[in-house]
N, C-alpha and C. Protein backbone atom coordinates (compact mmCIF):
# COMPACT_ATOMS: atom_id res chain seq x y z
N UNK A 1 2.72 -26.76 5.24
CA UNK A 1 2.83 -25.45 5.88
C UNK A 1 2.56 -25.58 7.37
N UNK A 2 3.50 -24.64 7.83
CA UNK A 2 3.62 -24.75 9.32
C UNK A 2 3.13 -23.41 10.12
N UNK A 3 2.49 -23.45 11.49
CA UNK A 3 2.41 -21.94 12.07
C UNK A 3 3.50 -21.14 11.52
N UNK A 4 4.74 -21.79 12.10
CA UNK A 4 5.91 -21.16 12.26
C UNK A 4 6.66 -20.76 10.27
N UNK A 5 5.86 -21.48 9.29
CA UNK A 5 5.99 -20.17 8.25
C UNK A 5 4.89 -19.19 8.16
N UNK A 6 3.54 -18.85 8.92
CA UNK A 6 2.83 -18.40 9.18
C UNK A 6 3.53 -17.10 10.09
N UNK A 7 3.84 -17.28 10.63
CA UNK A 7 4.80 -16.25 11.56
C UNK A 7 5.68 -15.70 10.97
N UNK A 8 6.82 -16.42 10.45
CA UNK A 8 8.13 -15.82 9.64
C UNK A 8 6.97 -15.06 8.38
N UNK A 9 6.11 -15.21 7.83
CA UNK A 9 5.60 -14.81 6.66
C UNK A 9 4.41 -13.43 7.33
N UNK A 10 4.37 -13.40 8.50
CA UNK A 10 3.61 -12.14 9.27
C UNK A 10 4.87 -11.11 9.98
N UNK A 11 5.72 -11.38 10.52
CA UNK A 11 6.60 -10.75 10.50
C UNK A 11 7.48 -9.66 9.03
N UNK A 12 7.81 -10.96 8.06
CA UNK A 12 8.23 -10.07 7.22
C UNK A 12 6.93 -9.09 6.19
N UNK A 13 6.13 -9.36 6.43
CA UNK A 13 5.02 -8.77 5.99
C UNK A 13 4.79 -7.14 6.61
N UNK A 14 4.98 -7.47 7.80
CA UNK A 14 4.42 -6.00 8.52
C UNK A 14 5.67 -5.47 8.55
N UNK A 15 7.13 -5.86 8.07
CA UNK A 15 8.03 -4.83 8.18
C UNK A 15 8.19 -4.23 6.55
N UNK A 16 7.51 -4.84 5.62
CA UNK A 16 7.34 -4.51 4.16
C UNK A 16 5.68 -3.57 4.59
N UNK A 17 4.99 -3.94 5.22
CA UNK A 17 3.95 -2.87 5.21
C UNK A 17 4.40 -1.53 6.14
N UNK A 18 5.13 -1.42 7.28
CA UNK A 18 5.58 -0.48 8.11
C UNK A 18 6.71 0.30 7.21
N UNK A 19 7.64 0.05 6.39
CA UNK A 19 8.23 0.61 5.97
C UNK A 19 7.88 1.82 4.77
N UNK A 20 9.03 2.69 5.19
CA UNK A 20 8.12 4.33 4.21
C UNK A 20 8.02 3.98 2.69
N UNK A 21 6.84 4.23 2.19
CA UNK A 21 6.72 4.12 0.63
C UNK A 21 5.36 4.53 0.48
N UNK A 22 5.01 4.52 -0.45
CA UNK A 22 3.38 5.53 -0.95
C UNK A 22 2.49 4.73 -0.23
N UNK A 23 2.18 3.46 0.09
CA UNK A 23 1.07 2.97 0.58
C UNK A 23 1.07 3.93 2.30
N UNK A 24 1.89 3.82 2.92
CA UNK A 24 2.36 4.08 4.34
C UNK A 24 2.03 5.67 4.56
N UNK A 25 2.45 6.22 3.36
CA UNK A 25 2.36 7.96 3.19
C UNK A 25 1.34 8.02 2.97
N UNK A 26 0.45 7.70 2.35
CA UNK A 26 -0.91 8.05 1.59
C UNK A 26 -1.80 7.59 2.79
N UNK A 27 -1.42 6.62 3.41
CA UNK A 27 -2.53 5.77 4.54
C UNK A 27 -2.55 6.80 5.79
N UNK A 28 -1.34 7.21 5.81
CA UNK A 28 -0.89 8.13 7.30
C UNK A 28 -2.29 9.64 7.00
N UNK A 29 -1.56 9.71 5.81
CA UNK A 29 -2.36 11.53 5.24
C UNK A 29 -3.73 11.29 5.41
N UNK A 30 -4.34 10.68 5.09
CA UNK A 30 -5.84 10.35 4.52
C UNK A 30 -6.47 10.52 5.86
N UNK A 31 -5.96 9.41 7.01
CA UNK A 31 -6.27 9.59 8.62
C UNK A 31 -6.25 10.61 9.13
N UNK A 32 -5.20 11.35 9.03
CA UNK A 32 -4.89 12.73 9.31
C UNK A 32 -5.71 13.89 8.41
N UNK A 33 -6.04 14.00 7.70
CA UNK A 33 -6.70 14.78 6.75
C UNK A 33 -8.39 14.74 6.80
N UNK A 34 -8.94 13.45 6.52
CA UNK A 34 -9.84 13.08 6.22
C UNK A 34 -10.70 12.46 7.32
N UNK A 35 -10.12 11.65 7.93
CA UNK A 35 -11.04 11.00 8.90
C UNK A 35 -10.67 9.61 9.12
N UNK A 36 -10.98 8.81 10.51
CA UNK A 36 -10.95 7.53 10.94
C UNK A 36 -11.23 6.90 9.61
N UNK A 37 -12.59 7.28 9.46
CA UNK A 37 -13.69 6.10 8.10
C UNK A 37 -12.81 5.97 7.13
N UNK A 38 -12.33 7.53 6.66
CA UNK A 38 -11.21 7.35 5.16
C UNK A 38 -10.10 6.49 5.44
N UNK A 39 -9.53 6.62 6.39
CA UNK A 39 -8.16 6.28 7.14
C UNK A 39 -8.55 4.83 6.51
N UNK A 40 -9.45 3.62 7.21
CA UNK A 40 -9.71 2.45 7.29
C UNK A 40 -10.17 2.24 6.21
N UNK A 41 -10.82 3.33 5.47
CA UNK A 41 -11.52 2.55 3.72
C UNK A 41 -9.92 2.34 2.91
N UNK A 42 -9.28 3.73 3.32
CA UNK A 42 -7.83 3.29 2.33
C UNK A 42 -7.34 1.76 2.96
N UNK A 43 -7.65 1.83 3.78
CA UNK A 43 -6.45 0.52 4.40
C UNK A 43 -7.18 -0.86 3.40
N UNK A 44 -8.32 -0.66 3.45
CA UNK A 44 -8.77 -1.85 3.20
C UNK A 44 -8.67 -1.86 1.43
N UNK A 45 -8.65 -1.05 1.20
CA UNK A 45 -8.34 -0.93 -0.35
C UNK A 45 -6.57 -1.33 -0.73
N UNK A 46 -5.51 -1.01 0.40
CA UNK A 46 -4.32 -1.31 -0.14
C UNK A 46 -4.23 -2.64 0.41
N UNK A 47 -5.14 -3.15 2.06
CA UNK A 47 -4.51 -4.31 1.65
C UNK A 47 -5.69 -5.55 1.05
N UNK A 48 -6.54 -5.46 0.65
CA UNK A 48 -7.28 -6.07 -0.52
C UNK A 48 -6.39 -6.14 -1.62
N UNK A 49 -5.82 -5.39 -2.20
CA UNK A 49 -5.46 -5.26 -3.42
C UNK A 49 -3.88 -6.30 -3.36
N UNK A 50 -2.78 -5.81 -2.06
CA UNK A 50 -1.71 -6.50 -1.96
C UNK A 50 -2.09 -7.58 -1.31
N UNK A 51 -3.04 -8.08 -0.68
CA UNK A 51 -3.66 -9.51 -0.47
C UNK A 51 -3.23 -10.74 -1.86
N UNK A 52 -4.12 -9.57 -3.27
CA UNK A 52 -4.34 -10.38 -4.46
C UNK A 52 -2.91 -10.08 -4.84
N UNK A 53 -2.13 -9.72 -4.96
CA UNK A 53 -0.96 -9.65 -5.45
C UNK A 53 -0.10 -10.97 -5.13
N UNK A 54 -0.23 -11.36 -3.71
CA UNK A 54 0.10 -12.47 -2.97
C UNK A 54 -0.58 -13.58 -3.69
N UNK A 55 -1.79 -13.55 -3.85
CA UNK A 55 -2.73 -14.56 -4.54
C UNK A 55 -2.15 -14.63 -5.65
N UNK A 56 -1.77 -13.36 -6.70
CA UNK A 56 -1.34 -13.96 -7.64
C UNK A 56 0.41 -14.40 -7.82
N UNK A 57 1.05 -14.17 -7.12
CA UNK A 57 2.41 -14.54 -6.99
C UNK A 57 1.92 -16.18 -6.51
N UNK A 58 1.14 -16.86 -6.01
CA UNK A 58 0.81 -18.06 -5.73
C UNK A 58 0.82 -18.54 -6.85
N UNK A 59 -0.30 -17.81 -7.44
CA UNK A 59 -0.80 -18.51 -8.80
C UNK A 59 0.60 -18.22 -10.13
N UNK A 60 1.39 -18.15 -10.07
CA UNK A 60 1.93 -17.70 -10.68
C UNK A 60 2.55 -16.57 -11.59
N UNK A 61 1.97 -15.41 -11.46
CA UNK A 61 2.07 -14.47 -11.90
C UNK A 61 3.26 -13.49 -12.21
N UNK A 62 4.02 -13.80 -11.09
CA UNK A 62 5.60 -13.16 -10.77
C UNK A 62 6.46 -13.76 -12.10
N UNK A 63 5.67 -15.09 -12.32
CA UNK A 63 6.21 -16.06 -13.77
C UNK A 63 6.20 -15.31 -14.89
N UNK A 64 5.61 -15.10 -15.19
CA UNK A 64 4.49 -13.93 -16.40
C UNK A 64 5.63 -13.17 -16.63
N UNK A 65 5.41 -12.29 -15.47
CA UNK A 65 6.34 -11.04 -15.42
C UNK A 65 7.38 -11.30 -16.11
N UNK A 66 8.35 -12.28 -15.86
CA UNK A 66 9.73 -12.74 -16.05
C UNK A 66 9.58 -12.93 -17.44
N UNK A 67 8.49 -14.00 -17.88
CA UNK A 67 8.22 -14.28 -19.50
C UNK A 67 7.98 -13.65 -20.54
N UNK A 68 7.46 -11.67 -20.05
CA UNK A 68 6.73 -11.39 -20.67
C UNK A 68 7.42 -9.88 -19.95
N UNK A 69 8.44 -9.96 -20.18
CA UNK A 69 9.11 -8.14 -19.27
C UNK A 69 8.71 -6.83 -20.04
N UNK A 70 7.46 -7.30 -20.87
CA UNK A 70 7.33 -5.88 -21.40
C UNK A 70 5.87 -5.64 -20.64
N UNK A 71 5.22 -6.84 -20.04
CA UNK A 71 4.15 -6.91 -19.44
C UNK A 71 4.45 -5.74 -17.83
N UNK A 72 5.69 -6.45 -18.10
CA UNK A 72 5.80 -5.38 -16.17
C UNK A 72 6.63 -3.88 -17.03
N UNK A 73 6.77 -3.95 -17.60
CA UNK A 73 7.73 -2.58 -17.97
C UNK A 73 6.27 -1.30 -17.81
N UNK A 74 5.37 -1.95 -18.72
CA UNK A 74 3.91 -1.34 -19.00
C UNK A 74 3.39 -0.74 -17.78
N UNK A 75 2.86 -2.34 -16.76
CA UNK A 75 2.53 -1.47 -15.62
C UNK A 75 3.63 -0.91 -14.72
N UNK A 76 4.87 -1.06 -14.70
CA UNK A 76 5.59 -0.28 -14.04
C UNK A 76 5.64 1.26 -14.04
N UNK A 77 5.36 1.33 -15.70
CA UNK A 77 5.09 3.20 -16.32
C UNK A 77 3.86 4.07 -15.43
N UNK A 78 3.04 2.88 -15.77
CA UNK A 78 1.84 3.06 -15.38
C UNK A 78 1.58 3.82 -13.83
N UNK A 79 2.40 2.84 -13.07
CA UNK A 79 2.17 2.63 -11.53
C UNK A 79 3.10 4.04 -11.24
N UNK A 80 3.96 4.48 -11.93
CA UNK A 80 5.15 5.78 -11.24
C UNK A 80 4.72 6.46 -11.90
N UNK A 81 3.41 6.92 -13.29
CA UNK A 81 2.72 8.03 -13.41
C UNK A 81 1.53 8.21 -12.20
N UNK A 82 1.34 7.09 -12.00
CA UNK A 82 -0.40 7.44 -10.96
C UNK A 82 0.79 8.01 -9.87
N UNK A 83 1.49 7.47 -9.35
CA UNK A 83 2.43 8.12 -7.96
C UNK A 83 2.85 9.47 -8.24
N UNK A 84 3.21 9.84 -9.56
CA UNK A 84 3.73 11.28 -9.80
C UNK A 84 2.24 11.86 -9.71
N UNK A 85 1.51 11.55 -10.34
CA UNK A 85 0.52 12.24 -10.12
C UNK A 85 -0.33 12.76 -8.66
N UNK A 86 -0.27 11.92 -7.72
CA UNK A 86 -0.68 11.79 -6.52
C UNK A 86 0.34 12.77 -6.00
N UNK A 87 1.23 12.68 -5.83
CA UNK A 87 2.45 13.44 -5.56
C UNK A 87 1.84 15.17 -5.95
N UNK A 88 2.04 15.28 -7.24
CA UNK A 88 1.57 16.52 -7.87
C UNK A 88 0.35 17.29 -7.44
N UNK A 89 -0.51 16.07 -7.12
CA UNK A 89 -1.89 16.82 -6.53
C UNK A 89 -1.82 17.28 -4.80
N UNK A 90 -1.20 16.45 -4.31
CA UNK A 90 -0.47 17.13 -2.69
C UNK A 90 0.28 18.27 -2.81
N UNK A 91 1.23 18.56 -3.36
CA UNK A 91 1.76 19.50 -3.32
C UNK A 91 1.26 20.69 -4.14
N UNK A 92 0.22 20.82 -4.80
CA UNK A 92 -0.58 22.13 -5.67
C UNK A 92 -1.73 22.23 -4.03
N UNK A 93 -2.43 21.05 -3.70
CA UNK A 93 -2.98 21.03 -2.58
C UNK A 93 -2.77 21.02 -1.02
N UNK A 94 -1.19 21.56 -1.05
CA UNK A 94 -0.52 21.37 0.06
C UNK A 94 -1.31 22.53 1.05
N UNK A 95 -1.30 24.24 0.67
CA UNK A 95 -1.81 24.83 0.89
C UNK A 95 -3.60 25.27 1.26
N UNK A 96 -3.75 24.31 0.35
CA UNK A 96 -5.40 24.60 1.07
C UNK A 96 -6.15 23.81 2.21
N UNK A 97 -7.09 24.94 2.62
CA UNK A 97 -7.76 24.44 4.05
C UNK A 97 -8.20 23.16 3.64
N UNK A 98 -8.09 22.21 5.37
CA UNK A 98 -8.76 20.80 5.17
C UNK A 98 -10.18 20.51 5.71
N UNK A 99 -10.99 19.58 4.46
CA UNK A 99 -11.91 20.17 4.39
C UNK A 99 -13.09 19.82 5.58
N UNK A 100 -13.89 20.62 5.70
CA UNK A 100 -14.49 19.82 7.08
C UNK A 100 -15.59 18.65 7.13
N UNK A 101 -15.57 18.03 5.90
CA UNK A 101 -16.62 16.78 6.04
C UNK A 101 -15.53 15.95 5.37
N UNK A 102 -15.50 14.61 6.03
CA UNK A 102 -14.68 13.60 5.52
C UNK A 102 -14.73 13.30 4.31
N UNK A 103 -13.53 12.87 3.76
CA UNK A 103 -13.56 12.20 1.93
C UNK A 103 -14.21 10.79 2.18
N UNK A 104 -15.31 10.95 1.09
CA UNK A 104 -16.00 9.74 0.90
C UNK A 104 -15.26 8.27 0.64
N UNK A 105 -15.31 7.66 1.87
CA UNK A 105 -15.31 6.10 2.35
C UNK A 105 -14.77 5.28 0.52
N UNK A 106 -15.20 5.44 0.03
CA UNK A 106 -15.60 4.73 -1.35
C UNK A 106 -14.51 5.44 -1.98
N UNK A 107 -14.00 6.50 -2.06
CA UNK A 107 -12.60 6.88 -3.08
C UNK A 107 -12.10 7.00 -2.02
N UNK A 108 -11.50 6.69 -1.28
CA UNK A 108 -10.58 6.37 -0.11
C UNK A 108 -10.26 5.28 -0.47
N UNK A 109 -11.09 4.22 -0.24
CA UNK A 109 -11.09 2.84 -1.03
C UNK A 109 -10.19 2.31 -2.17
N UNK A 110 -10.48 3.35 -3.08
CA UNK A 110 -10.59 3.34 -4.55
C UNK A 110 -8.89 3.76 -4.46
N UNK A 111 -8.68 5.20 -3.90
CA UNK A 111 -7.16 5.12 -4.28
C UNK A 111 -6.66 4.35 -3.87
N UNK A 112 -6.39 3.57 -2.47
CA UNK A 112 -5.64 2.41 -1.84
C UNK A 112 -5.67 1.42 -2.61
N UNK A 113 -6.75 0.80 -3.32
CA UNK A 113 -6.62 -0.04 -4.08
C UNK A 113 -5.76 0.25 -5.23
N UNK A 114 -5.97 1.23 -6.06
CA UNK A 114 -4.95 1.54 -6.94
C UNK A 114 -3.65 2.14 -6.83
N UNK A 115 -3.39 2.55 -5.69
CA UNK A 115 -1.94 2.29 -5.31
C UNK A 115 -1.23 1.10 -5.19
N UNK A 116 -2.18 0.14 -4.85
CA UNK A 116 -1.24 -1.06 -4.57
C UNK A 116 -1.49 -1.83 -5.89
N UNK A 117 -2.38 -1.55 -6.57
CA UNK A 117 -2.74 -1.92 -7.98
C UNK A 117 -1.63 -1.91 -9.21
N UNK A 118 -1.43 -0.59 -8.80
CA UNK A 118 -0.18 -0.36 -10.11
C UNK A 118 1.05 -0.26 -9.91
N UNK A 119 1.11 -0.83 -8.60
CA UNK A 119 2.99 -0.94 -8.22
C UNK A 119 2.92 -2.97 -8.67
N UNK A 120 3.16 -3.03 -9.60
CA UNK A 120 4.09 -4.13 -9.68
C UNK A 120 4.75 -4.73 -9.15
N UNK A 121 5.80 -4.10 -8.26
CA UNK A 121 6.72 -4.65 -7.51
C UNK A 121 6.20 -5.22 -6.07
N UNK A 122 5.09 -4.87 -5.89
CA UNK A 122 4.90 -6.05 -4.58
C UNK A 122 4.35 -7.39 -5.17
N UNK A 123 4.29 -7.89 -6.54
CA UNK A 123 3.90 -9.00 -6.71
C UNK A 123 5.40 -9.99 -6.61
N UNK A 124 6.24 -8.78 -7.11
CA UNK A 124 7.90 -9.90 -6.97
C UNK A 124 8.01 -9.49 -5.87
N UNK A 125 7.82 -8.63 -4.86
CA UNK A 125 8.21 -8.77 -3.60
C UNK A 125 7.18 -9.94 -2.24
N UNK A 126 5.89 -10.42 -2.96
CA UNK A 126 5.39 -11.15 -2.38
C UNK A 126 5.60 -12.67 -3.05
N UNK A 127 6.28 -12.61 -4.06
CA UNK A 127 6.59 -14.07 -4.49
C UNK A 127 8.50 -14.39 -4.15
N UNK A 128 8.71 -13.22 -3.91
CA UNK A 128 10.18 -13.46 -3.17
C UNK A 128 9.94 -14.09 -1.89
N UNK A 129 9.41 -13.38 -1.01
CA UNK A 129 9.15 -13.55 0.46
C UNK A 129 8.38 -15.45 0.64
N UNK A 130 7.30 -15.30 -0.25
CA UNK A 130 6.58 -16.65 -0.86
C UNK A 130 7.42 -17.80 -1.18
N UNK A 131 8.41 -17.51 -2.18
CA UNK A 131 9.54 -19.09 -2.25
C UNK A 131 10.18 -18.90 -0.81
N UNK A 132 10.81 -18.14 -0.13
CA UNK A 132 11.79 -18.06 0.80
C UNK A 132 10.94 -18.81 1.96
N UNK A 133 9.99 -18.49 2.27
CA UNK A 133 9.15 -18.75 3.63
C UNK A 133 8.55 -20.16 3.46
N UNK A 134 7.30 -20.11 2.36
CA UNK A 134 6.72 -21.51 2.39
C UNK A 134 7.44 -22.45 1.51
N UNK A 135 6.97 -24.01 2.25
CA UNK A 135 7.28 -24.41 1.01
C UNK A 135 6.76 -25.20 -0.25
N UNK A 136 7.50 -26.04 -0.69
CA UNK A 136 6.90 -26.10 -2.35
C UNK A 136 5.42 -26.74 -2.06
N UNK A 137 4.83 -26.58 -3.57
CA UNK A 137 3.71 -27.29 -3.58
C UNK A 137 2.27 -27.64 -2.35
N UNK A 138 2.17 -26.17 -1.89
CA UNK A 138 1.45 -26.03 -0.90
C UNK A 138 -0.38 -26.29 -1.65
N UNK A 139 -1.31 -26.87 -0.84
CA UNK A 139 -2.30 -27.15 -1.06
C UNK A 139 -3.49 -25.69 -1.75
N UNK A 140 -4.11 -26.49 -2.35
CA UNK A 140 -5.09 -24.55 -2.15
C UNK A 140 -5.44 -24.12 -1.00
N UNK A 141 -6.03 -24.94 -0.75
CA UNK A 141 -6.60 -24.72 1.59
C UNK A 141 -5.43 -23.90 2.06
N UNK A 142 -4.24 -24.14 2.29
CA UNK A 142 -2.72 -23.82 2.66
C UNK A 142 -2.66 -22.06 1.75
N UNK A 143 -3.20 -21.98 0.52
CA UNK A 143 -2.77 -21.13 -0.19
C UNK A 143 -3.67 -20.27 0.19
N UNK A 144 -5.17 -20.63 0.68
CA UNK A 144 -6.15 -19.48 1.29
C UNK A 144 -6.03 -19.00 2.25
N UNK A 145 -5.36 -19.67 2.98
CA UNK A 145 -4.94 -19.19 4.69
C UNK A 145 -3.87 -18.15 4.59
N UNK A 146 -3.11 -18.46 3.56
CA UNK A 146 -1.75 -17.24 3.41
C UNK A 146 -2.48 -16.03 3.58
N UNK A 147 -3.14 -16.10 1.85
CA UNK A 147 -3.73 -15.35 1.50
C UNK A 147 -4.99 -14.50 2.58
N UNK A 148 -5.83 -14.82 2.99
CA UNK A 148 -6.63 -14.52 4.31
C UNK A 148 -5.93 -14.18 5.34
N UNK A 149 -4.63 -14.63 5.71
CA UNK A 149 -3.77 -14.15 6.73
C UNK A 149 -3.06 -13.03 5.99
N UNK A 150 -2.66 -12.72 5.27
CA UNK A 150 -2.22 -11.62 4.69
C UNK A 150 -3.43 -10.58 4.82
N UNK A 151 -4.69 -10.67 4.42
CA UNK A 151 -5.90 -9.74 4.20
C UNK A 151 -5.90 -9.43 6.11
N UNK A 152 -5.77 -10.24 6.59
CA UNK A 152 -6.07 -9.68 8.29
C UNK A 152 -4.99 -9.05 8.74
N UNK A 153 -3.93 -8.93 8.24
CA UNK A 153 -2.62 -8.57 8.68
C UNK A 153 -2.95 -7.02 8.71
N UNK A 154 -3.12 -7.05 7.03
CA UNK A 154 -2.67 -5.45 6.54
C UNK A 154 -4.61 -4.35 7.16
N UNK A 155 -5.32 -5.11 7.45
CA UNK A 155 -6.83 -4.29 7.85
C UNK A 155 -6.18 -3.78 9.51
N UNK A 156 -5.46 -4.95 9.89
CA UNK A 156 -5.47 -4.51 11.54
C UNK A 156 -4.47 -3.87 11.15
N UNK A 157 -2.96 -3.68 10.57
CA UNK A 157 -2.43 -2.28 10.80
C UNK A 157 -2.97 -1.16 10.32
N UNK A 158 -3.60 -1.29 8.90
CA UNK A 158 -4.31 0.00 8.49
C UNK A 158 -5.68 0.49 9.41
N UNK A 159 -6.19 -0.22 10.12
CA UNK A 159 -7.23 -0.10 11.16
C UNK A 159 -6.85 0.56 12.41
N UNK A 160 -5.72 0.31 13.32
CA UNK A 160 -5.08 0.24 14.43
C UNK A 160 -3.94 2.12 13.91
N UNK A 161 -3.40 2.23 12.49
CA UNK A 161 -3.16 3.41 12.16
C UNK A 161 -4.05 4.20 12.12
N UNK A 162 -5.40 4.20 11.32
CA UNK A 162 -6.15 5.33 11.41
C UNK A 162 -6.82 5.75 12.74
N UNK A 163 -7.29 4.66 13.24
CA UNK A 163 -7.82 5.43 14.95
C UNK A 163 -6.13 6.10 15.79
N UNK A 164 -5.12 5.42 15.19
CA UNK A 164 -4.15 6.47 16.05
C UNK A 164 -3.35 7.67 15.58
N UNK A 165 -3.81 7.83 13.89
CA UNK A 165 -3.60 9.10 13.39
C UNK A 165 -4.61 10.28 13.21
N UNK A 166 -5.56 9.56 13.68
CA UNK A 166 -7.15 10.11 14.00
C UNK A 166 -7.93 11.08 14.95
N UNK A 167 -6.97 10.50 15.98
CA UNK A 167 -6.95 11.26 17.42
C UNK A 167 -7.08 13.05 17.12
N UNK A 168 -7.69 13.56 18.09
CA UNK A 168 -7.86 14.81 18.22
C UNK A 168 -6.40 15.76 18.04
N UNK A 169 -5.32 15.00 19.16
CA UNK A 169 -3.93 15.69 19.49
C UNK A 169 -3.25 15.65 18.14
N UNK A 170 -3.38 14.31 17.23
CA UNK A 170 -2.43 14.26 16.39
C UNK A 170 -3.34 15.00 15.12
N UNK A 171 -4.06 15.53 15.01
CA UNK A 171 -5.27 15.97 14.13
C UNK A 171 -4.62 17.54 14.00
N UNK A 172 -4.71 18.06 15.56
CA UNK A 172 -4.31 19.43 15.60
C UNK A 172 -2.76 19.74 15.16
N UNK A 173 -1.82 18.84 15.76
CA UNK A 173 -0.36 18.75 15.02
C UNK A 173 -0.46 18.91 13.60
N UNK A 174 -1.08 18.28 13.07
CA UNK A 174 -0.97 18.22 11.59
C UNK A 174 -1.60 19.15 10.98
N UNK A 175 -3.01 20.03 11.39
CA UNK A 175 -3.02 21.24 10.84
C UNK A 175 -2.12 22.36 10.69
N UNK A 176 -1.75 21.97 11.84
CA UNK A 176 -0.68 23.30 11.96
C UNK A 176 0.70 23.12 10.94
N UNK A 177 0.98 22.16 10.67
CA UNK A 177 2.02 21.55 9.45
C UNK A 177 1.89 20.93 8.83
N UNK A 178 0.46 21.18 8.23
CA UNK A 178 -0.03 20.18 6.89
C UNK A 178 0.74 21.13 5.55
N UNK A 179 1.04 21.82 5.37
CA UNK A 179 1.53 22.39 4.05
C UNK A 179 2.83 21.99 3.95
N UNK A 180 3.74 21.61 5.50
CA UNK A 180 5.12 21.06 5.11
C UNK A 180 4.63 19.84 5.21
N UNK A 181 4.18 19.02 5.76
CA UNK A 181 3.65 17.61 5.90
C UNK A 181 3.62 16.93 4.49
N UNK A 182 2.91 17.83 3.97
CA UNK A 182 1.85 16.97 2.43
C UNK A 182 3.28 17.72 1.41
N UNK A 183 3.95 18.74 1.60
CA UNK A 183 4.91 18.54 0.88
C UNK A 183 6.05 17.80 0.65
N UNK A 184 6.48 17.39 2.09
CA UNK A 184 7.47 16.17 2.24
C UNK A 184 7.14 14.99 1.67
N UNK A 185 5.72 14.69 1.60
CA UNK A 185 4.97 13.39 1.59
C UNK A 185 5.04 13.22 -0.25
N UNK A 186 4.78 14.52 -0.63
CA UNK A 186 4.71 14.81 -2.23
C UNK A 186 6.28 14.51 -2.69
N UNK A 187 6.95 15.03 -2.39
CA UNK A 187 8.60 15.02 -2.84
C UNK A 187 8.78 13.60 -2.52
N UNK A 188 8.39 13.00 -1.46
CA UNK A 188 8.64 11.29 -1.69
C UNK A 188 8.40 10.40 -2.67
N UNK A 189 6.82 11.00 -2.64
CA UNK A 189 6.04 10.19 -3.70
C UNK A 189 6.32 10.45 -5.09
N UNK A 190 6.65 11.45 -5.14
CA UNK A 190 7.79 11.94 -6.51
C UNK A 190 8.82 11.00 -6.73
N UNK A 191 9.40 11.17 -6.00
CA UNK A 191 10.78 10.67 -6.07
C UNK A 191 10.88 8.91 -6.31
N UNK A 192 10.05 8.65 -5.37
CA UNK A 192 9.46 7.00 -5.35
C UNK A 192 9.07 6.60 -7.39
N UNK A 193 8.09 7.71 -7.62
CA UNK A 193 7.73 7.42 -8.66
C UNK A 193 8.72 7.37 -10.07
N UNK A 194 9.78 8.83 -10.02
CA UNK A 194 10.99 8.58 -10.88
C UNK A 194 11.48 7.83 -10.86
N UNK A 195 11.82 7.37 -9.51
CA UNK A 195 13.00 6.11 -9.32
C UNK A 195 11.95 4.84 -10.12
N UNK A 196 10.64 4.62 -9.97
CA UNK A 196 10.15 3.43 -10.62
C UNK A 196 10.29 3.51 -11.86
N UNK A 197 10.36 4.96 -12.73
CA UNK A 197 10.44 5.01 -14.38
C UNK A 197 11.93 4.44 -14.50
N UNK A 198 12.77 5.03 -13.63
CA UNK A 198 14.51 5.00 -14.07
C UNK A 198 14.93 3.81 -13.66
N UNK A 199 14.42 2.80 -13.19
CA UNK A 199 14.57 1.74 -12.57
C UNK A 199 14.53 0.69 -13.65
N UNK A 200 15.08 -0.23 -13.42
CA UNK A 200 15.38 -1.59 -14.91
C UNK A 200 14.68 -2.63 -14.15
């Protein structure tokens, strides 16, 4: 392993973490809603969790999947009920005032982690990216650095998002259109989640 798959493998990383999907929606809201602290506990909960996903696409796991397609069918159900559900609770909660003491650090945490927990699909999307970039038969040392470079990747964007969705200016924007905000955000996460049931 080379810097330069270190790079190609941080690049395509932050355009799979920048791009719109429940981790990105849920990370944005939480900052905006809740607070800096929540903002950064979610971050560190989605990318802890898609860190190990990477870890286990190393270790083989993406294998499994393939061997065992009722293993991913399971958590696939799984992962687009918790999203419908999340979805469902924004939009019944679209309307009410936000509240004035931050959501506790620790279930901030807790959902980020289980968002990235029960989507399945970033373990084949981190063992896609994984054959394409490195190559074969990389050392464990080699396999911790991915892995650890992946965990620093996703803290500094989820870190570097919440102090800038955090801000006072962008705080007041979003009160004023948090009921269309968290409804758009809900109809995504909806939609994200059907498409994972209807999906083969």
């Amino acid at each position: 392993m080379t810097i330069e798959h270190l790079i190609a493998f941080n690049i395509a990383l932050f355009a799979a973490i920048a791009s719109p999907g429940p981790a990105l929606l849920v990370a944005i809201r939480t900052a905006l809603s809740a607070g800096r602290n929540a903002g950064i506990a979610m971050g560190c909960g989605l990318g802890l969790m898609a860190a190990t996903w990477t870890l286990m696409a190393l270790l083989g796991l993406e294998a499994v999947f393939r061997l065992f397609p009722v293993a991913y069918a399971v958590a696939k159900i799984i992962g687009a009920l918790y999203l419908i559900y999340i979805a469902w609770s924004m939009w019944i909660g679209a309307r009410d005032a936000i509240e004035t003491q931050a959501r506790p650090t620790k279930h901030a945490f807790r959902q980020g982690f289980l968002i990235n927990l029960l989507n399945p699909k970033s373990v084949l999307f981190a063992a896609a990216v994984l054959i394409v970039i490195f190559p074969a038969n990389m050392t464990v040392a080699e396999n911790a650095a991915v892995v650890l470079n992946h965990v620093m990747v996703e803290l500094l964007f989820y870190t570097v998002l919440a102090f800038g969705m955090s801000t006072q200016a962008i705080s007041k924007q979003y009160v004023r259109a948090k009921v269309y905000l968290d409804r758009f955000a809900s109809v995504v996460l909806g939609a994200l989640g059907l498409r994972l049931l209807a999906g083969r």
